[in-house]
C-alpha atoms as a PDB file:
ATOM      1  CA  UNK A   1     177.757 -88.322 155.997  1.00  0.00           C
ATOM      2  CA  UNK A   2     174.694 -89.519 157.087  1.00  0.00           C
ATOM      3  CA  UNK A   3     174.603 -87.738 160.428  1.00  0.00           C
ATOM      4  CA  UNK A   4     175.611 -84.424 158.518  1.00  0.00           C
ATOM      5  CA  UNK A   5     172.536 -84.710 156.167  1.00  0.00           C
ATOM      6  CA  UNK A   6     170.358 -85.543 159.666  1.00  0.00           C
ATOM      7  CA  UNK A   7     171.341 -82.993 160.924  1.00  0.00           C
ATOM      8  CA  UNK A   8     171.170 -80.379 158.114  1.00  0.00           C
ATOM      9  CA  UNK A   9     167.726 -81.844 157.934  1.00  0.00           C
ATOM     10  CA  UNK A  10     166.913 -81.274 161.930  1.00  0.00           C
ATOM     11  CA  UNK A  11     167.647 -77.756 161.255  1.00  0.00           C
ATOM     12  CA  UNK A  12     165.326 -77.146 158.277  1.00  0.00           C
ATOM     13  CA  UNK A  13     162.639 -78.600 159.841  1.00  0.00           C
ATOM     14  CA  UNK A  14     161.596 -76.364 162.190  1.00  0.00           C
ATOM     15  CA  UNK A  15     161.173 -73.740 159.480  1.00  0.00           C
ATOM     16  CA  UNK A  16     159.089 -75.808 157.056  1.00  0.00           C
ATOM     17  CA  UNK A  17     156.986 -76.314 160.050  1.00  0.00           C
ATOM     18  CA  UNK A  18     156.414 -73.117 160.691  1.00  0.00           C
ATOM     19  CA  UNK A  19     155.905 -71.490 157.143  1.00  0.00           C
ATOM     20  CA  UNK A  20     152.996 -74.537 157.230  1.00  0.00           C
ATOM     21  CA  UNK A  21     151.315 -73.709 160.322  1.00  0.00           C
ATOM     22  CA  UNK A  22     151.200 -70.353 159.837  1.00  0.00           C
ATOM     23  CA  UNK A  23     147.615 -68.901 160.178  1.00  0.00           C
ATOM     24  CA  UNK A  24     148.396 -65.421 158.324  1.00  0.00           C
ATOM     25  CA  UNK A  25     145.859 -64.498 155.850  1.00  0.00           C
ATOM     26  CA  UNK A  26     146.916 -61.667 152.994  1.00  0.00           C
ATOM     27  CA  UNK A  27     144.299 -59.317 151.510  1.00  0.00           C
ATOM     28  CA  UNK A  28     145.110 -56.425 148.636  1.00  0.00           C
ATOM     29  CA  UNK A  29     142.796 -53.962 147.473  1.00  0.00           C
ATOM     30  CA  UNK A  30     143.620 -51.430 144.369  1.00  0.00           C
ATOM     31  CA  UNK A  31     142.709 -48.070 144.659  1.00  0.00           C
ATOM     32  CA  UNK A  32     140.977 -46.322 146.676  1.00  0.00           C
ATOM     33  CA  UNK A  33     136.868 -46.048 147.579  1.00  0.00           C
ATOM     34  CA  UNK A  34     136.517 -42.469 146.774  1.00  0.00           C
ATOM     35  CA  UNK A  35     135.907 -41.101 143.369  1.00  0.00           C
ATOM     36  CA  UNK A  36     137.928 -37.801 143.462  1.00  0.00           C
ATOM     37  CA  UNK A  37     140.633 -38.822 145.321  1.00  0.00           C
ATOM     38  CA  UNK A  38     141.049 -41.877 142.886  1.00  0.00           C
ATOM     39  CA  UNK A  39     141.202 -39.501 139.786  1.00  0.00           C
ATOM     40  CA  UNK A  40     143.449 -37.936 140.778  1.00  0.00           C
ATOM     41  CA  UNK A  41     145.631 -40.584 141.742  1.00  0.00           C
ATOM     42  CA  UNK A  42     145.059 -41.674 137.865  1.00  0.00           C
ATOM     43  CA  UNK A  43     146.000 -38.066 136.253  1.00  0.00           C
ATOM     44  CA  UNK A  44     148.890 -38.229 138.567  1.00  0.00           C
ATOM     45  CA  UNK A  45     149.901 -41.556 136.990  1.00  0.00           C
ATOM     46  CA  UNK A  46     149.964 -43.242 140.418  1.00  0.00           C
ATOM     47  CA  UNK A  47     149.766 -46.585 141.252  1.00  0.00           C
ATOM     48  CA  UNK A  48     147.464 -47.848 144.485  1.00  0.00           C
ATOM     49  CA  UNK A  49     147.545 -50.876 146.666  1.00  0.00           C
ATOM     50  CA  UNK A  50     146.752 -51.251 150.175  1.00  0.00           C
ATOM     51  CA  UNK A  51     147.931 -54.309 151.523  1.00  0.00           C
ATOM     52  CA  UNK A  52     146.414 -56.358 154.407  1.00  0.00           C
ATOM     53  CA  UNK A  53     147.761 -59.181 157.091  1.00  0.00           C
ATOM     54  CA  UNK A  54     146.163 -60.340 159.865  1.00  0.00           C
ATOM     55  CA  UNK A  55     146.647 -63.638 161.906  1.00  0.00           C
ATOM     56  CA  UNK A  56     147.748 -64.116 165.714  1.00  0.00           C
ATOM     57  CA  UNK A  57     150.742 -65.001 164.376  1.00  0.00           C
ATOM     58  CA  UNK A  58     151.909 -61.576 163.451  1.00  0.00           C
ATOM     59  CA  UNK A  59     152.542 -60.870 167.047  1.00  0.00           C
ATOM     60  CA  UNK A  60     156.113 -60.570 167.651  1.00  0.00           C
ATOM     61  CA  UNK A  61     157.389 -60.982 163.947  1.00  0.00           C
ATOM     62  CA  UNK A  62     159.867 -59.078 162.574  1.00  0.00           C
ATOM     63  CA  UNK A  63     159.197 -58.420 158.532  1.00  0.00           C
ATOM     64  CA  UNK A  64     161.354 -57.504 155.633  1.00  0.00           C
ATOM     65  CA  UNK A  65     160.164 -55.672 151.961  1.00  0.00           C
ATOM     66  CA  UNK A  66     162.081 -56.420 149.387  1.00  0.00           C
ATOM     67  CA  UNK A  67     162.067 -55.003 145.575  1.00  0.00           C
ATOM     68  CA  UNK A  68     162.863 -57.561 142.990  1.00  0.00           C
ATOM     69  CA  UNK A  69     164.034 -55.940 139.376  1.00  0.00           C
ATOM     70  CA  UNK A  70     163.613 -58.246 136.521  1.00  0.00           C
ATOM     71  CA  UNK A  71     164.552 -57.465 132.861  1.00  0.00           C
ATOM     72  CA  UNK A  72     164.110 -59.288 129.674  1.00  0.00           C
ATOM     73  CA  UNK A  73     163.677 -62.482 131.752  1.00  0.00           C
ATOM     74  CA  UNK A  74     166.335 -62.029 133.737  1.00  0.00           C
ATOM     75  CA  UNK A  75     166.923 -60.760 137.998  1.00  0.00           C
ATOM     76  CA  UNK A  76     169.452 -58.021 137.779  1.00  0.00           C
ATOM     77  CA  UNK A  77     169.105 -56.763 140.968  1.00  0.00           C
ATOM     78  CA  UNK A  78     167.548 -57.228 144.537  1.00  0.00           C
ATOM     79  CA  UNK A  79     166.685 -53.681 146.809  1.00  0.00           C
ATOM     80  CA  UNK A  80     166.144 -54.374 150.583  1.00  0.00           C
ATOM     81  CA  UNK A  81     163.850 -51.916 151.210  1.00  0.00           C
ATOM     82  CA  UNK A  82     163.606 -52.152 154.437  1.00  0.00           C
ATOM     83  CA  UNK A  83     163.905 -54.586 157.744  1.00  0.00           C
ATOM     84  CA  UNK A  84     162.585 -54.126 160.864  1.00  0.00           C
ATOM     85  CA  UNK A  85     165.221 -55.769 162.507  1.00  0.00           C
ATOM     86  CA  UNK A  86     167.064 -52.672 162.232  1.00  0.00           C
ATOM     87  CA  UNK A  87     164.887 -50.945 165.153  1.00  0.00           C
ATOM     88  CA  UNK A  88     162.868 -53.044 168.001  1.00  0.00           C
ATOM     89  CA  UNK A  89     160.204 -50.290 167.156  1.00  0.00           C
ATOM     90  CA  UNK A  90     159.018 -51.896 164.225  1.00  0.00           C
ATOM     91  CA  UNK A  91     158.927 -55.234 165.564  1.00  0.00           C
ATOM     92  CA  UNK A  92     154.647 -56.323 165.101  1.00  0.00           C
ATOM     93  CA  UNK A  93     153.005 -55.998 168.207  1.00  0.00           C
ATOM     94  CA  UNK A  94     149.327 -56.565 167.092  1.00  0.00           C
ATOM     95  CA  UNK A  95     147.405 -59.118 165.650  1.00  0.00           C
ATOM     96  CA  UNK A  96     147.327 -56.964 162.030  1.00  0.00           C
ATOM     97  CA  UNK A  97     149.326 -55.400 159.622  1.00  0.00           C
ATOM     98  CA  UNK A  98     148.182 -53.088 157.333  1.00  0.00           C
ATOM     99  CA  UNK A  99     150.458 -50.918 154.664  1.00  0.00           C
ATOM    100  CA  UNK A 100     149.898 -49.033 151.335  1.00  0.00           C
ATOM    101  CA  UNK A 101     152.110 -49.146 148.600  1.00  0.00           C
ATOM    102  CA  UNK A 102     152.196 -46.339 146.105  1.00  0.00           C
ATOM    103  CA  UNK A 103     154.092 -46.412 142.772  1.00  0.00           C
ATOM    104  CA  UNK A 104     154.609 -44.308 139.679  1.00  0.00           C
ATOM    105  CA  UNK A 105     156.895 -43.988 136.771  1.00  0.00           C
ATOM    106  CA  UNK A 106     158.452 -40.261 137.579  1.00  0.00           C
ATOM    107  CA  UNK A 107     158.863 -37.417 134.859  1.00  0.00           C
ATOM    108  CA  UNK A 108     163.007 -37.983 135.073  1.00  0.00           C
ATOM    109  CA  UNK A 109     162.722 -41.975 134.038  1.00  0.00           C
ATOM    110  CA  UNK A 110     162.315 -43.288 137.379  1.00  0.00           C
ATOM    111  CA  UNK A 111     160.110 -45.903 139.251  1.00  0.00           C
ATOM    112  CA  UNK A 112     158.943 -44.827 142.375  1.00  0.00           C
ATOM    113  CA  UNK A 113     158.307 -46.657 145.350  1.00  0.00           C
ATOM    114  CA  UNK A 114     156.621 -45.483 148.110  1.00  0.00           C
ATOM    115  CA  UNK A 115     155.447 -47.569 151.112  1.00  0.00           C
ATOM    116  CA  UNK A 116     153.414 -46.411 154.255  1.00  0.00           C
ATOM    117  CA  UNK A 117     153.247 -48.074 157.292  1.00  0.00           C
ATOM    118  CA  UNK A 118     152.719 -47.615 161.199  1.00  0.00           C
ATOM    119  CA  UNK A 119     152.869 -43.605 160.331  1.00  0.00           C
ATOM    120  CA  UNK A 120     156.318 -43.900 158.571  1.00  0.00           C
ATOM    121  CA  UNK A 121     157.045 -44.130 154.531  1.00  0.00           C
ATOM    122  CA  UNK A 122     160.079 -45.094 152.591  1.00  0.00           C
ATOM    123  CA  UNK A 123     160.952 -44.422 148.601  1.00  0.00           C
ATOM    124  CA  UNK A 124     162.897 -46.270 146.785  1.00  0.00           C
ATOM    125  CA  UNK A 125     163.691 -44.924 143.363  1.00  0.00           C
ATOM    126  CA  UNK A 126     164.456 -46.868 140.287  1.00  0.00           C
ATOM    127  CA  UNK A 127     165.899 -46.221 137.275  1.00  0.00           C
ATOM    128  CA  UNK A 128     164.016 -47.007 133.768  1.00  0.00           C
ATOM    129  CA  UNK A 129     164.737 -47.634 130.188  1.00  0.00           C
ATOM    130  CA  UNK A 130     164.202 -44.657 128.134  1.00  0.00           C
ATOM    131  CA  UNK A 131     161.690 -47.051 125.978  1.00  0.00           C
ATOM    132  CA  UNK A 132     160.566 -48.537 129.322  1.00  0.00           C
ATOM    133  CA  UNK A 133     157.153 -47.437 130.264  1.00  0.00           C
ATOM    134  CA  UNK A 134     153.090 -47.928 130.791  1.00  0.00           C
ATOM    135  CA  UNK A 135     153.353 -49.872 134.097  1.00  0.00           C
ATOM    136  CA  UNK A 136     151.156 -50.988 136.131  1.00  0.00           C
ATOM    137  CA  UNK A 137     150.657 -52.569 140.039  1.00  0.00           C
ATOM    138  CA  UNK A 138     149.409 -55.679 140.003  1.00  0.00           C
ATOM    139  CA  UNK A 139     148.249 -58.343 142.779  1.00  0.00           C
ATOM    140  CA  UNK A 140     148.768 -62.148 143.362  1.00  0.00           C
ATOM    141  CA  UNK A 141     146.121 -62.248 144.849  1.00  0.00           C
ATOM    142  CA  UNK A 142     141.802 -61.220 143.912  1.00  0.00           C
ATOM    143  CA  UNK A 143     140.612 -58.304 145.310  1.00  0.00           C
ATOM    144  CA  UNK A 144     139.788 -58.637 149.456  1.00  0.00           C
ATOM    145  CA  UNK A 145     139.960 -61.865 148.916  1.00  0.00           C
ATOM    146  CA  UNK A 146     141.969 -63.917 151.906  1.00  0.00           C
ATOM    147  CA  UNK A 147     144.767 -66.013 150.771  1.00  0.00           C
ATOM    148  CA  UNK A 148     147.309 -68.254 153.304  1.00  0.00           C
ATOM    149  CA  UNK A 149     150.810 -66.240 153.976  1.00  0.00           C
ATOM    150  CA  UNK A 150     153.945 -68.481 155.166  1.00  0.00           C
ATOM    151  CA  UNK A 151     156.426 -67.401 158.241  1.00  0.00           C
ATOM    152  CA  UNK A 152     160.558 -67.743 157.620  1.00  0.00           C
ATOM    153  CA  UNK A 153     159.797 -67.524 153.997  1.00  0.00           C
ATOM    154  CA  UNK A 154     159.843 -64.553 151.326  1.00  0.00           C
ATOM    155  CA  UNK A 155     156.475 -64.164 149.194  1.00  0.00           C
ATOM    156  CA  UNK A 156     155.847 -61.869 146.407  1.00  0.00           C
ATOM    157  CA  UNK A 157     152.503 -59.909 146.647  1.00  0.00           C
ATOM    158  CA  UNK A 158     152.450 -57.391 144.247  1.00  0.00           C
ATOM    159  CA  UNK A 159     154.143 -56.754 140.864  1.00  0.00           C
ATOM    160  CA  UNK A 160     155.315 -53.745 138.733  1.00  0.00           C
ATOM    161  CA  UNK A 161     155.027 -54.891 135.404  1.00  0.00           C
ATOM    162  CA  UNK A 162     155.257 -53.606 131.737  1.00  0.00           C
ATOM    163  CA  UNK A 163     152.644 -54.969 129.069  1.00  0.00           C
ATOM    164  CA  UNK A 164     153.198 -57.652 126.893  1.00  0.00           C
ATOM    165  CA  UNK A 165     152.376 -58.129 123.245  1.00  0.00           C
ATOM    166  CA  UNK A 166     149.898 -61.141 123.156  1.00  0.00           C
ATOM    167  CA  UNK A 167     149.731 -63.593 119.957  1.00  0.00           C
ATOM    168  CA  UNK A 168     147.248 -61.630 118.346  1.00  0.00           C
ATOM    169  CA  UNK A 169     149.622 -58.147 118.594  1.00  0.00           C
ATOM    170  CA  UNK A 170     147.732 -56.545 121.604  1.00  0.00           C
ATOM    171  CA  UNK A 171     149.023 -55.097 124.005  1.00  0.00           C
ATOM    172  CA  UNK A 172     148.176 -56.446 127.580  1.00  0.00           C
ATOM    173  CA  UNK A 173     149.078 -57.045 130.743  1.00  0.00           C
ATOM    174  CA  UNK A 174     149.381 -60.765 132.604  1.00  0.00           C
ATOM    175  CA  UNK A 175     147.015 -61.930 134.821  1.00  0.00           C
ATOM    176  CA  UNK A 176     149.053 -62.676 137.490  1.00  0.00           C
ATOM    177  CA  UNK A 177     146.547 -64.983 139.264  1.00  0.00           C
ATOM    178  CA  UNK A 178     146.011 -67.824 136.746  1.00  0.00           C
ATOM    179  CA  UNK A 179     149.584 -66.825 135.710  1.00  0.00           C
ATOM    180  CA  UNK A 180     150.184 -70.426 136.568  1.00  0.00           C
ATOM    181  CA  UNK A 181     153.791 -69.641 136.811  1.00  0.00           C
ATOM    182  CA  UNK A 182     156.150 -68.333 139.892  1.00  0.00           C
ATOM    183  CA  UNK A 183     156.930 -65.091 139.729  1.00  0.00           C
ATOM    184  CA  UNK A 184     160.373 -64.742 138.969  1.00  0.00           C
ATOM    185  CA  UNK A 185     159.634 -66.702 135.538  1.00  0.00           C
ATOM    186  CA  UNK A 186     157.077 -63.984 134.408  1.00  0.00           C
ATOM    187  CA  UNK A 187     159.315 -62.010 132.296  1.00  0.00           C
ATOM    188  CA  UNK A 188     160.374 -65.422 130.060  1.00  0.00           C
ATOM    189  CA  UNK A 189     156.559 -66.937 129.916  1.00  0.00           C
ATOM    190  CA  UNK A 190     155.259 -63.801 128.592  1.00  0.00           C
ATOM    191  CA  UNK A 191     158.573 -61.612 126.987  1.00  0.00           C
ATOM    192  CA  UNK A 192     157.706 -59.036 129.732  1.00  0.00           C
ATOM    193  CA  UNK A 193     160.794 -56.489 129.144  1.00  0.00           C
ATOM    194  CA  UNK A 194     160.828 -55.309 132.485  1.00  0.00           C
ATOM    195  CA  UNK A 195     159.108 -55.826 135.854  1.00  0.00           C
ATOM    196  CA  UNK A 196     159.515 -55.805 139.705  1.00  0.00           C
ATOM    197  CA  UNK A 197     158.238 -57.702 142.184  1.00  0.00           C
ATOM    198  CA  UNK A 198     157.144 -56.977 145.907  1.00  0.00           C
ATOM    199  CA  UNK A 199     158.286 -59.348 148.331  1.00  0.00           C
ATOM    200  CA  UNK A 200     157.296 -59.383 152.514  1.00  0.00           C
ATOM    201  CA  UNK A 201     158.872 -61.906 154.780  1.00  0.00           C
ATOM    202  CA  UNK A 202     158.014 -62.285 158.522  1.00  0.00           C
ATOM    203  CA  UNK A 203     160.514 -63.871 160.882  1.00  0.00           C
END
């Protein structure tokens, strides 16, 4: 028994080790810098983020997005969005990684997805409650702001999230930074009816 849980142990190691030494730093910004373009981003109901890694240990890493959809507290379902795994191509060969991540509620009832990176996109298309609606893309993270990213471990960095209805009956929406709380517990810490999360992993 005891040489089982070594060597269970032996095997985890290596990855705790390198999800701590890892010297990737995540920026997001929201929106964009000009005026007109941003407008009409807003009357189009769209959603902005532009997402930023760098670190010399990108180089070489392989990197899966995942779509996390969260109602009344509760995952119901996980959407692999994509992994570059699938094609050598998209395997990081540079010391930064930088993709932008649009998203919108759609006139049929849908969540839209839509992520850009090294000049290719993929959509992902959700379906929503008819009573399901006013989202918004939110950060983990402040602004340009660097924060620490881990290796051989999945990492939420941005969130799709309906309002909630504070104490004093506004409506709002959490502040996911001094949230205080992972997450996948959102939804139950503040009644959020329905929410998504972003998730990267490099490998």
């Amino acid at each position: 028994m005891h040489k089982i849980t070594a060597l269970i142990a032996s095997l985890l190691l290596p990855i705790s080790i390198a999800s701590a030494q890892s010297n990737i730093k995540l920026s997001t910004i929201d929106g964009v810098e000009n005026e007109d373009l941003m407008n009409v981003l807003r009357f189009q109901g769209i959603n902005y983020h532009k997402v930023k890694f760098s670190g010399t240990h990108l180089w070489g890493k392989d990197f899966k997005i995942v779509i996390r959809d969260f109602a009344n507290g509760k995952l119901i379902k996980t959407y692999e969005v994509f992994d570059s795994k699938e094609d050598e191509f998209f395997k990081l060969k540079e010391q930064e990684f930088n993709f932008n991540v649009l998203v919108q509620k759609t006139p049929n009832g849908k969540a839209k997805f839509d992520f850009r990176f090294l000049g290719f996109g993929i959509v992902k298309e959700i379906a929503l409650g008819a009573d399901q609606k006013d989202f918004a893309l939110k950060s983990f993270q402040a602004g340009s702001n660097e924060v620490g990213f881990p290796i051989n471990q999945s990492q939420s960095i941005l969130a799709f999230t309906m309002p909630y209805q504070s104490k004093g009956k506004s409506t709002q929406y959490p502040n996911l930074i001094n949230a205080n709380v992972p997450p996948e517990n959102l939804g139950r810490q503040f009644k959020i009816p329905r929410y998504f999360l972003v998730d990267l992993r490099f490998d």
